[in-house]
C-alpha atoms as a PDB file:
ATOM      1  CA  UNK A   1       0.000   0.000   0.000  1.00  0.00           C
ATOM      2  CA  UNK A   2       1.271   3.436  -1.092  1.00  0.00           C
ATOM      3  CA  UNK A   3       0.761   5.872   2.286  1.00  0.00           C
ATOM      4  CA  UNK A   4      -2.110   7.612   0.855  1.00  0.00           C
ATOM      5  CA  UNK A   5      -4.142   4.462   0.144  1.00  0.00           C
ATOM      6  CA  UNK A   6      -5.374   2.903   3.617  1.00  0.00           C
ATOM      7  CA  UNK A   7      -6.156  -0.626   3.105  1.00  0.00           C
ATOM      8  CA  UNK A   8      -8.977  -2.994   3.049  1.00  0.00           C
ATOM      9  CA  UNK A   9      -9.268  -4.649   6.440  1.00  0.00           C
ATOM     10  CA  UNK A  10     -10.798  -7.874   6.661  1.00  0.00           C
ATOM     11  CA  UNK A  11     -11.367  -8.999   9.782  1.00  0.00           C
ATOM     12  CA  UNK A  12     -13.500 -12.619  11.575  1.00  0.00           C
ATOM     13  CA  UNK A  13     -14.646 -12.895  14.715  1.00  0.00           C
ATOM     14  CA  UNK A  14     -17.039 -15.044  16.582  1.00  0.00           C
ATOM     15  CA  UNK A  15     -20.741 -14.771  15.670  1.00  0.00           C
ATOM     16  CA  UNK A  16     -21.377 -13.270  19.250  1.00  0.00           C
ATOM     17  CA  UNK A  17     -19.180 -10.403  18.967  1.00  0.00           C
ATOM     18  CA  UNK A  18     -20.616  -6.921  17.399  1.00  0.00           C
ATOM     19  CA  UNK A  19     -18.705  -4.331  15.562  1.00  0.00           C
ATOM     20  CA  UNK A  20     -19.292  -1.785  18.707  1.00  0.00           C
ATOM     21  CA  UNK A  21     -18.061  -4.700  21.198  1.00  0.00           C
ATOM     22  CA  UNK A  22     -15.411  -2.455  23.476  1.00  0.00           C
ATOM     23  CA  UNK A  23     -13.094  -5.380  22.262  1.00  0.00           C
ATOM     24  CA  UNK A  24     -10.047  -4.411  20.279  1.00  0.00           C
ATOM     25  CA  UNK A  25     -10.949  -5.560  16.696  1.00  0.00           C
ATOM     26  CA  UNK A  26      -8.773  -8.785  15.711  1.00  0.00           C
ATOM     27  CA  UNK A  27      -5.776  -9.052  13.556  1.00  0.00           C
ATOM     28  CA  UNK A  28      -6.608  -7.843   9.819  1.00  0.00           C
ATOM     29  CA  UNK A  29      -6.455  -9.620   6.550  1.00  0.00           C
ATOM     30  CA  UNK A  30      -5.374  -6.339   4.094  1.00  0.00           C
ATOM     31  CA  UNK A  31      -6.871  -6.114   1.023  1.00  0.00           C
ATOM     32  CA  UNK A  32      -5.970  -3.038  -2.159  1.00  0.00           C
ATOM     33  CA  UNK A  33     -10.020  -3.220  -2.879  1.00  0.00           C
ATOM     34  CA  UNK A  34     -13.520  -4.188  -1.905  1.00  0.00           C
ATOM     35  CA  UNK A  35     -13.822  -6.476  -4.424  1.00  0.00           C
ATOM     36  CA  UNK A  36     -10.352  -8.241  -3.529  1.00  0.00           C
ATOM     37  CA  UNK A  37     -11.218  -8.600   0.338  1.00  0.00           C
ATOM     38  CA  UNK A  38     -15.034  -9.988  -0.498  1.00  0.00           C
ATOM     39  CA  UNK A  39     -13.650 -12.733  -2.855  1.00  0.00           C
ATOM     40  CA  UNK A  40     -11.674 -13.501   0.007  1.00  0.00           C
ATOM     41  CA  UNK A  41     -14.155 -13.321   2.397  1.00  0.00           C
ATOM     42  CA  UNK A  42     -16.811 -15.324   0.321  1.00  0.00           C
ATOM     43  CA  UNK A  43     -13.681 -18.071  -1.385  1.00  0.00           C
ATOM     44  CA  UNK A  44     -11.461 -19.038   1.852  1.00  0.00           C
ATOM     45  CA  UNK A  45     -12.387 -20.636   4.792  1.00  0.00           C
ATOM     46  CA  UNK A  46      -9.955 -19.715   7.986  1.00  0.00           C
ATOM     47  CA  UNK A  47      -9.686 -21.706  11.113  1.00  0.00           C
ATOM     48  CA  UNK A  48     -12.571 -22.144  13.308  1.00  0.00           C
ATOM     49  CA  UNK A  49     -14.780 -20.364  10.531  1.00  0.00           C
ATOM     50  CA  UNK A  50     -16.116 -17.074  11.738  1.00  0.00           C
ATOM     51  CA  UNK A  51     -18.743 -14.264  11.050  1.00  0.00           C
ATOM     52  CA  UNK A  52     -16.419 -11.614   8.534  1.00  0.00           C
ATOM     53  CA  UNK A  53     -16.585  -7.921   8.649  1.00  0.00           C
ATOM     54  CA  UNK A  54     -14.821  -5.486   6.305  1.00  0.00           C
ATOM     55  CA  UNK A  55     -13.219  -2.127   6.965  1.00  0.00           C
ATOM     56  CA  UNK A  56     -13.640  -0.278   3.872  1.00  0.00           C
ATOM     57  CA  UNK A  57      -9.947   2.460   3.175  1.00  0.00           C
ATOM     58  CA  UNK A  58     -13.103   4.624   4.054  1.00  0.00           C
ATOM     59  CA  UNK A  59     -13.958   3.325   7.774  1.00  0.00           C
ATOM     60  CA  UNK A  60     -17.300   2.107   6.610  1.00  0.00           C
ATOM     61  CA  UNK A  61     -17.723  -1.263   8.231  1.00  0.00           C
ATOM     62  CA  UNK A  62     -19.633  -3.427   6.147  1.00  0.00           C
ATOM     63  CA  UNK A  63     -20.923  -6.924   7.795  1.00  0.00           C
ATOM     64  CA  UNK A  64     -21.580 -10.258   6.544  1.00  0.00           C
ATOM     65  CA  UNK A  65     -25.012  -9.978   4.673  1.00  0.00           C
ATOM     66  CA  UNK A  66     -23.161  -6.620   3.131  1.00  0.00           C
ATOM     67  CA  UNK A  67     -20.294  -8.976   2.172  1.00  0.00           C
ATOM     68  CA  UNK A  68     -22.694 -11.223   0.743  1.00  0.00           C
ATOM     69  CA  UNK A  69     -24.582  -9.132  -1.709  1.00  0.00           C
ATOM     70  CA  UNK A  70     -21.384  -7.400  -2.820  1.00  0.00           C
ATOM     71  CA  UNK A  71     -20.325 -11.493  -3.865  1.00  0.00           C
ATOM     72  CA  UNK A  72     -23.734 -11.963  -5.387  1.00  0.00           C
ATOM     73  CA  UNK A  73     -23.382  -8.529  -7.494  1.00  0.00           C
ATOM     74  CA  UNK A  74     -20.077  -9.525  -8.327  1.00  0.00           C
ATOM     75  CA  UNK A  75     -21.190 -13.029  -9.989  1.00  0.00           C
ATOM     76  CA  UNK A  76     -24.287 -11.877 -11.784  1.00  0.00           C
ATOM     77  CA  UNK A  77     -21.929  -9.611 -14.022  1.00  0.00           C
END
């Protein structure tokens, strides 16, 4: 990443944590785009398989069914 491009974070964590848990957010998985970091998300299946949520370069957080529909978008075209 070039320092003014922030990078796509993808992150996992159990299904009963929430983005606003006062937990520190987990190791990232960096990503150049979206679409790189939802193929990812949607293609690979880490250890003890957990709920995904994306950091766009942004800060918009975008959570699994997000994830999702940005996969099914990318398919259909």
């Amino acid at each position: 990443m070039t320092p003014d491009h922030e990078p796509v974070r993808l992150q996992y964590w159990p299904p009963s944590h929430t983005i606003d848990a006062p937990d520190p957010w987990p190791e990232a998985y960096e990503f150049g785009t979206v679409d790189d970091a939802v193929a990812f998300a949607m293609t690979q299946s880490p250890a003890n398989r957990e709920v995904a949520w994306l950091r766009t370069a942004e800060g918009e957080i975008l959570k699994p069914a997000q994830i999702r529909r940005l996969w099914e978008l990318r398919r259909d075209h």
